[in-house]
N, C-alpha and C. Protein backbone atom coordinates (compact mmCIF):
# COMPACT_ATOMS: atom_id res chain seq x y z
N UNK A 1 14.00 -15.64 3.69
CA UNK A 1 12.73 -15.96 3.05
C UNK A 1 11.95 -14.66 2.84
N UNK A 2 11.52 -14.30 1.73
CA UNK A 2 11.01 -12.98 1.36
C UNK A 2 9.48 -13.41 1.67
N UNK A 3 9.18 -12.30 2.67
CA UNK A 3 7.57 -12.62 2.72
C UNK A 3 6.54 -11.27 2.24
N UNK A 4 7.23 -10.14 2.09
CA UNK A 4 6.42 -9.57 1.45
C UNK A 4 6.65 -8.73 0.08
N UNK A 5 6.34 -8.73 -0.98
CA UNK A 5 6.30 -8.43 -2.32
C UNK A 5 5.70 -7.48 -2.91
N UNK A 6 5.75 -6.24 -2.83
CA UNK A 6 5.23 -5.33 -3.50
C UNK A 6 5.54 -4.89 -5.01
N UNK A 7 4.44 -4.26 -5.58
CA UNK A 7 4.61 -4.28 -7.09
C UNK A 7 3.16 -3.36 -7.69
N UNK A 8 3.55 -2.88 -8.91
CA UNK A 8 2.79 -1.83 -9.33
C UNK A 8 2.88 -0.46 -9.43
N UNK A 9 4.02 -0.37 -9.06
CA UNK A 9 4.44 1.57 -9.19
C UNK A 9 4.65 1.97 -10.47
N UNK A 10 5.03 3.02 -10.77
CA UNK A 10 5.36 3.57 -11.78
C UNK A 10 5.28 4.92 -11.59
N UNK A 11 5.03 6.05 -12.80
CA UNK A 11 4.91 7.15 -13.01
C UNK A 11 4.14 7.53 -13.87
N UNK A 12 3.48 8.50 -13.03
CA UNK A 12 1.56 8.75 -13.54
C UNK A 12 1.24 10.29 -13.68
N UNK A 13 0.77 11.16 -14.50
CA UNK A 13 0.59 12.06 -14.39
C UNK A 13 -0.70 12.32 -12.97
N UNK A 14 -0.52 13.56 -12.56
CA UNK A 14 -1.81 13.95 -12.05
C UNK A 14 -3.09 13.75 -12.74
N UNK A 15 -3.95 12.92 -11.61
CA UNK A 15 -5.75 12.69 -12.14
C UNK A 15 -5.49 11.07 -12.39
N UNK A 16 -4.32 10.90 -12.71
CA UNK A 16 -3.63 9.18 -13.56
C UNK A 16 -4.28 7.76 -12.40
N UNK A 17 -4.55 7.08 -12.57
CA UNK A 17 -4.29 5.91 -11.42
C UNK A 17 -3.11 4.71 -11.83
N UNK A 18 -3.06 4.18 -10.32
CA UNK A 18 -2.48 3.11 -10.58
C UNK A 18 -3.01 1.76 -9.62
N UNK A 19 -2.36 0.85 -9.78
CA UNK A 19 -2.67 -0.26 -8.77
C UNK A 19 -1.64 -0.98 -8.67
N UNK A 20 -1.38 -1.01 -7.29
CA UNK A 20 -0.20 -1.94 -6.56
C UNK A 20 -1.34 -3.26 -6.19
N UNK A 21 0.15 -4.06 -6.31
CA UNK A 21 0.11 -5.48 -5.41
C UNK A 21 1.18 -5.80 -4.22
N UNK A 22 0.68 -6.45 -3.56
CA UNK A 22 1.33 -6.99 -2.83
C UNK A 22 1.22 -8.25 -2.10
N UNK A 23 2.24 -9.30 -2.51
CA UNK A 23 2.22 -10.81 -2.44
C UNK A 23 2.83 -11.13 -1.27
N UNK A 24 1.64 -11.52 -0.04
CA UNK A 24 2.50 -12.03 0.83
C UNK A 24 2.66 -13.45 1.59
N UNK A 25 3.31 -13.91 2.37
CA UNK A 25 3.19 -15.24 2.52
C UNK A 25 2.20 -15.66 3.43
N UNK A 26 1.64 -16.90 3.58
CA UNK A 26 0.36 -17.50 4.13
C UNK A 26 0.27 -16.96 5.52
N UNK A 27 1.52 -17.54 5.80
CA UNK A 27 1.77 -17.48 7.36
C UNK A 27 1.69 -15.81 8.06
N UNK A 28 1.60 -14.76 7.16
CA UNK A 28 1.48 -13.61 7.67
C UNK A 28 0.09 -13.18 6.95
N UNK A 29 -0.44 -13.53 5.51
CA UNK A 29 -1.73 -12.97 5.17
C UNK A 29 -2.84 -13.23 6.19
N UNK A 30 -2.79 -14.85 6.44
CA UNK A 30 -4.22 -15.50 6.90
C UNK A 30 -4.42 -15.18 8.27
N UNK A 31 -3.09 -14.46 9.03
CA UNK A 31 -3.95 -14.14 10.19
C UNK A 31 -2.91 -12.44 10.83
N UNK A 32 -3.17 -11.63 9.88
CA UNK A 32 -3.39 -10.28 10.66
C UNK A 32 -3.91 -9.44 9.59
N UNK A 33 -4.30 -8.63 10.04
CA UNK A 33 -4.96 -7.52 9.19
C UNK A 33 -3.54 -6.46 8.21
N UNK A 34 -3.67 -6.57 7.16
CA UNK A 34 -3.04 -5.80 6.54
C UNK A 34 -2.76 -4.29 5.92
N UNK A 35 -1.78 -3.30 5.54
CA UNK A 35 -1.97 -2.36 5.53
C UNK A 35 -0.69 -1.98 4.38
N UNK A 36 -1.34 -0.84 3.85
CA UNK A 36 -0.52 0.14 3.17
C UNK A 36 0.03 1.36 3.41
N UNK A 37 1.28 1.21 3.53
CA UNK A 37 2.26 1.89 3.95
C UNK A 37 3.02 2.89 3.05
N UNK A 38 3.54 4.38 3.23
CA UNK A 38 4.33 5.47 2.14
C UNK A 38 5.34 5.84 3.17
N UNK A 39 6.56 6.14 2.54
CA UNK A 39 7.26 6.91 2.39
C UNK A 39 7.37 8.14 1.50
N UNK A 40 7.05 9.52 1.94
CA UNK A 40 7.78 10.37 0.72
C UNK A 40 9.15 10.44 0.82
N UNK A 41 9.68 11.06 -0.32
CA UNK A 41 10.69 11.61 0.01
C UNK A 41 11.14 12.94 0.87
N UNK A 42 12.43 13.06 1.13
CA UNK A 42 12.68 14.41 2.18
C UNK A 42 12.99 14.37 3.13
N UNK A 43 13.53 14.92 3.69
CA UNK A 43 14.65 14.76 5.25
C UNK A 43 13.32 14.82 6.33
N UNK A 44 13.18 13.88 7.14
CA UNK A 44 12.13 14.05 8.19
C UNK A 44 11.25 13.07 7.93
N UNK A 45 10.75 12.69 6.42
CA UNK A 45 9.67 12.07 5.99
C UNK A 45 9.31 10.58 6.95
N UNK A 46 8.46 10.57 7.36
CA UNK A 46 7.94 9.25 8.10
C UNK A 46 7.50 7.93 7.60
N UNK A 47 6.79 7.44 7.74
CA UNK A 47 6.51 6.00 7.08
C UNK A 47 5.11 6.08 7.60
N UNK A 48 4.13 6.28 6.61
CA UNK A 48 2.57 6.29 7.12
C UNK A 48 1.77 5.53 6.87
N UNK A 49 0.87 5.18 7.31
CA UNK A 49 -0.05 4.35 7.08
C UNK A 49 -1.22 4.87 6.44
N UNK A 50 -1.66 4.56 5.03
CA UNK A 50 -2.22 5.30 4.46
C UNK A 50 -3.82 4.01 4.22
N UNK A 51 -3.96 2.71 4.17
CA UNK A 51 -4.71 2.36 4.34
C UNK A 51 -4.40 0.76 4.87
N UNK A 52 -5.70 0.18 5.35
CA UNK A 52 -5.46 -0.91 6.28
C UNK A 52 -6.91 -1.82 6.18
N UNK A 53 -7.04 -3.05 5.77
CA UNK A 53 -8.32 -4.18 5.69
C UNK A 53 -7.78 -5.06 6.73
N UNK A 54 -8.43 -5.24 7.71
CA UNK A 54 -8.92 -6.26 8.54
C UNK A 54 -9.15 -7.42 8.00
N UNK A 55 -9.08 -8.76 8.88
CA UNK A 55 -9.26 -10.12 8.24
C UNK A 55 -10.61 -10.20 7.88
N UNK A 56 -11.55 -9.33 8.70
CA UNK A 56 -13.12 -9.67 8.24
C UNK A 56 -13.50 -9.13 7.29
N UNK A 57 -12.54 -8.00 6.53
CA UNK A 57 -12.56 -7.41 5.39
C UNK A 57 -12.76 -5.68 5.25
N UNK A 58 -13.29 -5.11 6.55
CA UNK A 58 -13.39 -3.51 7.00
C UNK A 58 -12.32 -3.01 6.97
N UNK A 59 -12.35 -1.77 6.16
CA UNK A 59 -11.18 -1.03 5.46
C UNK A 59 -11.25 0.55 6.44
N UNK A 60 -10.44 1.35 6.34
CA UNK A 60 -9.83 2.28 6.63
C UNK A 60 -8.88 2.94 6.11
N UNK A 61 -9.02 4.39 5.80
CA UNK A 61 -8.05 5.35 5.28
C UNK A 61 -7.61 6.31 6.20
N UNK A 62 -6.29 7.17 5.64
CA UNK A 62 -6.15 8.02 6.42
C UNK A 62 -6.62 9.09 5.30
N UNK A 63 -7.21 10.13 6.23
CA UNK A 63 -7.85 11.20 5.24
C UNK A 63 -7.69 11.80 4.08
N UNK A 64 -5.75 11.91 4.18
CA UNK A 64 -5.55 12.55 2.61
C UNK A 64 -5.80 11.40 1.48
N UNK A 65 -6.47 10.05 1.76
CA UNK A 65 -6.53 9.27 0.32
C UNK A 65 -7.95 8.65 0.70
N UNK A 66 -8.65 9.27 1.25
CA UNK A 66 -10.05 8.73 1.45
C UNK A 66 -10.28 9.36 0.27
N UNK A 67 -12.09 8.32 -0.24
CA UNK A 67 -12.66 8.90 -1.54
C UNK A 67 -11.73 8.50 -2.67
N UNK A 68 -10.26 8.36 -2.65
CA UNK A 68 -9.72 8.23 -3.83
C UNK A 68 -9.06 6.61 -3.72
N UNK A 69 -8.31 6.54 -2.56
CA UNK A 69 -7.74 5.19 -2.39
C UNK A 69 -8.38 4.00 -2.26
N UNK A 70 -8.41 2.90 -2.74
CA UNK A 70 -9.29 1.38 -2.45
C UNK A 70 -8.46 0.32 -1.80
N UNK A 71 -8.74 -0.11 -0.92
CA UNK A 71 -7.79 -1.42 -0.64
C UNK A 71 -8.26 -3.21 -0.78
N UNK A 72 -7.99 -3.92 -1.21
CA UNK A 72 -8.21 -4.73 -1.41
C UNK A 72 -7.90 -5.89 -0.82
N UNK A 73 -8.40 -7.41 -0.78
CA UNK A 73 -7.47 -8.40 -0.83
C UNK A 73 -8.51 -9.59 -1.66
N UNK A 74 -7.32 -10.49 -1.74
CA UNK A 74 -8.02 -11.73 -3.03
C UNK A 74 -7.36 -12.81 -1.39
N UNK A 75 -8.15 -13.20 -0.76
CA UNK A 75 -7.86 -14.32 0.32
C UNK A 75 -7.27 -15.46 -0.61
N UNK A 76 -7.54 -16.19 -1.61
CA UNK A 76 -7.13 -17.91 -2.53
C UNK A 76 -5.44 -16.99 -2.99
N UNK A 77 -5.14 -15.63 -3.32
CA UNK A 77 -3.69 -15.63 -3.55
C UNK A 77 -2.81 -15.38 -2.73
N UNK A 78 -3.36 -14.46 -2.02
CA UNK A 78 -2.61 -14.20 -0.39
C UNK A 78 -2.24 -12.59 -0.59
N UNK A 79 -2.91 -11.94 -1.50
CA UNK A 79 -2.49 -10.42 -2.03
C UNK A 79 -3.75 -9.60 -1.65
N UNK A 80 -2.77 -8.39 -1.26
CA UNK A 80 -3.12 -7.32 -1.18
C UNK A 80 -3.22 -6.35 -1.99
N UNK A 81 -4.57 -5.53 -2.20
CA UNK A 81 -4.40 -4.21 -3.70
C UNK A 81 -4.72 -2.87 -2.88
N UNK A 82 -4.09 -2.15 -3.54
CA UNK A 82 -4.44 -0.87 -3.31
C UNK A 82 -4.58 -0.02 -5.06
N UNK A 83 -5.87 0.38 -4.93
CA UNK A 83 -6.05 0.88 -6.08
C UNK A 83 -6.23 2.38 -5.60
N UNK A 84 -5.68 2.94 -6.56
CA UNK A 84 -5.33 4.30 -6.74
C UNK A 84 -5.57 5.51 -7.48
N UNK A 85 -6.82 6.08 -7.11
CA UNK A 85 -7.24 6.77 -8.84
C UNK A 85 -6.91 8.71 -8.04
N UNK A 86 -7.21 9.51 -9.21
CA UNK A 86 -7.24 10.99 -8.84
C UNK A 86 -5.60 11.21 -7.86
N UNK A 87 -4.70 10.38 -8.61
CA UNK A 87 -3.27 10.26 -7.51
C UNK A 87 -2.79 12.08 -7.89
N UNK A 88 -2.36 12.76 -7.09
CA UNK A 88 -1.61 13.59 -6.96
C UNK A 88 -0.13 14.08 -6.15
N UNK A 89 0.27 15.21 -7.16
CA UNK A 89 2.26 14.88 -6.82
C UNK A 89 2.05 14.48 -5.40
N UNK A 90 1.69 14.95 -4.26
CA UNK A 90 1.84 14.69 -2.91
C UNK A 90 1.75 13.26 -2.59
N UNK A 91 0.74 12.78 -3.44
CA UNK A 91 1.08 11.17 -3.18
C UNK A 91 2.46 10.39 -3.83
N UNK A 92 2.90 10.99 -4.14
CA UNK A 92 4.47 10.65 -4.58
C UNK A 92 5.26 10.17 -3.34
N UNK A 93 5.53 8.82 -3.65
CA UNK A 93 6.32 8.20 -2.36
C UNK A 93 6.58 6.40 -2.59
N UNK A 94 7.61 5.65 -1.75
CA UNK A 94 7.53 4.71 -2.11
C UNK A 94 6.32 3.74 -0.78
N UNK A 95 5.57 3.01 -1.45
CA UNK A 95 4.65 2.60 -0.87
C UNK A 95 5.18 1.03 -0.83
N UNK A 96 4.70 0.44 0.66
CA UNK A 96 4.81 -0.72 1.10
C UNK A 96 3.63 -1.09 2.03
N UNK A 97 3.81 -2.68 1.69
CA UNK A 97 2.88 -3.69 2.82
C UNK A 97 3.21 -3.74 4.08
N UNK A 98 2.25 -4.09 4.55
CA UNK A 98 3.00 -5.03 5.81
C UNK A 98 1.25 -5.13 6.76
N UNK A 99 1.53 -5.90 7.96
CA UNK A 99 1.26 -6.26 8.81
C UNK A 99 0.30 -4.78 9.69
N UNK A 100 -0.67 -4.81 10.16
CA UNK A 100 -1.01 -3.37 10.28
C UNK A 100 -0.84 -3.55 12.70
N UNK A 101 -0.19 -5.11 12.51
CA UNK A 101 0.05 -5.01 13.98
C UNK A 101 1.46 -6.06 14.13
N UNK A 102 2.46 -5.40 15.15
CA UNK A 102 3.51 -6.77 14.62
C UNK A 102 3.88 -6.76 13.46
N UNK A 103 4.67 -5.56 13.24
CA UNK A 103 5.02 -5.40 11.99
C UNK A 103 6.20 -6.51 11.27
N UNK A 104 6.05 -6.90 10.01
CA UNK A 104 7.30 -8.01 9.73
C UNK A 104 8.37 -7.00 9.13
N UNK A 105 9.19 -8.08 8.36
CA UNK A 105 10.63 -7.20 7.99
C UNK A 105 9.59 -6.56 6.70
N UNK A 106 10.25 -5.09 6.73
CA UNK A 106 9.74 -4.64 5.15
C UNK A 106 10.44 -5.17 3.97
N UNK A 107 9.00 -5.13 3.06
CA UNK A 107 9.50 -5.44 1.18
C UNK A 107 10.74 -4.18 0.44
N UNK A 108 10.68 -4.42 -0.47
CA UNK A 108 11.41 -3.52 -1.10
C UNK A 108 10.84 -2.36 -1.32
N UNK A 109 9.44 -2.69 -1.08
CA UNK A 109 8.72 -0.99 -1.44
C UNK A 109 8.93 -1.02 -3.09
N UNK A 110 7.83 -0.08 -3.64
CA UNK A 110 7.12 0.44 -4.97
C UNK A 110 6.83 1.71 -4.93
N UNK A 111 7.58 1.96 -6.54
CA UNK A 111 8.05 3.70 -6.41
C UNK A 111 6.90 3.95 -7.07
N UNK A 112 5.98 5.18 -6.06
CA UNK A 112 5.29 6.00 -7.52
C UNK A 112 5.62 7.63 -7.63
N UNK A 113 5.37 7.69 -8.54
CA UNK A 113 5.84 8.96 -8.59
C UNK A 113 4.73 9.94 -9.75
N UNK A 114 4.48 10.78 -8.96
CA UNK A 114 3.16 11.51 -9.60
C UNK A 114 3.54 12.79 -10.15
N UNK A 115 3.11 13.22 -11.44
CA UNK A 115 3.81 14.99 -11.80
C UNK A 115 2.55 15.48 -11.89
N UNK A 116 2.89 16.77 -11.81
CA UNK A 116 2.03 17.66 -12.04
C UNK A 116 1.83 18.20 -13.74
């Protein structure tokens, strides 16, 4: 059973935005706080947490996408947004949902890819 759905990548010049979605199921939206997750590419590269909304709706970034990153959710669809403006190459990576405690199985992840 696929419970989480990411979507919205592409390839954006520098300064470009974009906006991901991510569709997830009831049973994991309505009760934990959610978060957005990167991979870059590159031997070593980690899996970070780049932003995260709480069920009461209080958001958090990690510094390199404060000021530029937005996170969202629409509670009646069960989705998560992350809007994305002033993206640069470094933000190049595949980005995923999930759970920001008790993590579930990961989505397929959404490629973006930023040039200079």
């Amino acid at each position: 059973q696929v419970q989480l759905v990411e979507s919205g990548g592409g390839s954006v010049e520098a300064g470009g935005s974009l906006r991901l979605s991510c569709a997830a199921s009831a049973s994991i939206f309505n009760f934990n706080g959610m978060g957005w997750y990167r991979q870059a590419p590159g031997p070593g590269k980690q899996r970070e947490l780049v932003a995260g909304i709480i069920i009461g709706g209080s958001t958090n970034y990690a510094d390199s996408v404060k000021g530029r990153f937005i996170i969202s959710k629409d509670n009646a669809k069960n989705t998560v947004y992350l809007q994305m403006n002033s993206l640069k190459p470094e933000d190049t990576a595949v980005y995923y949902c999930n759970t920001l405690r008790n993590l579930h199985s990961w989505g397929q992840g959404t490629q973006v890819t930023v040039s200079s």
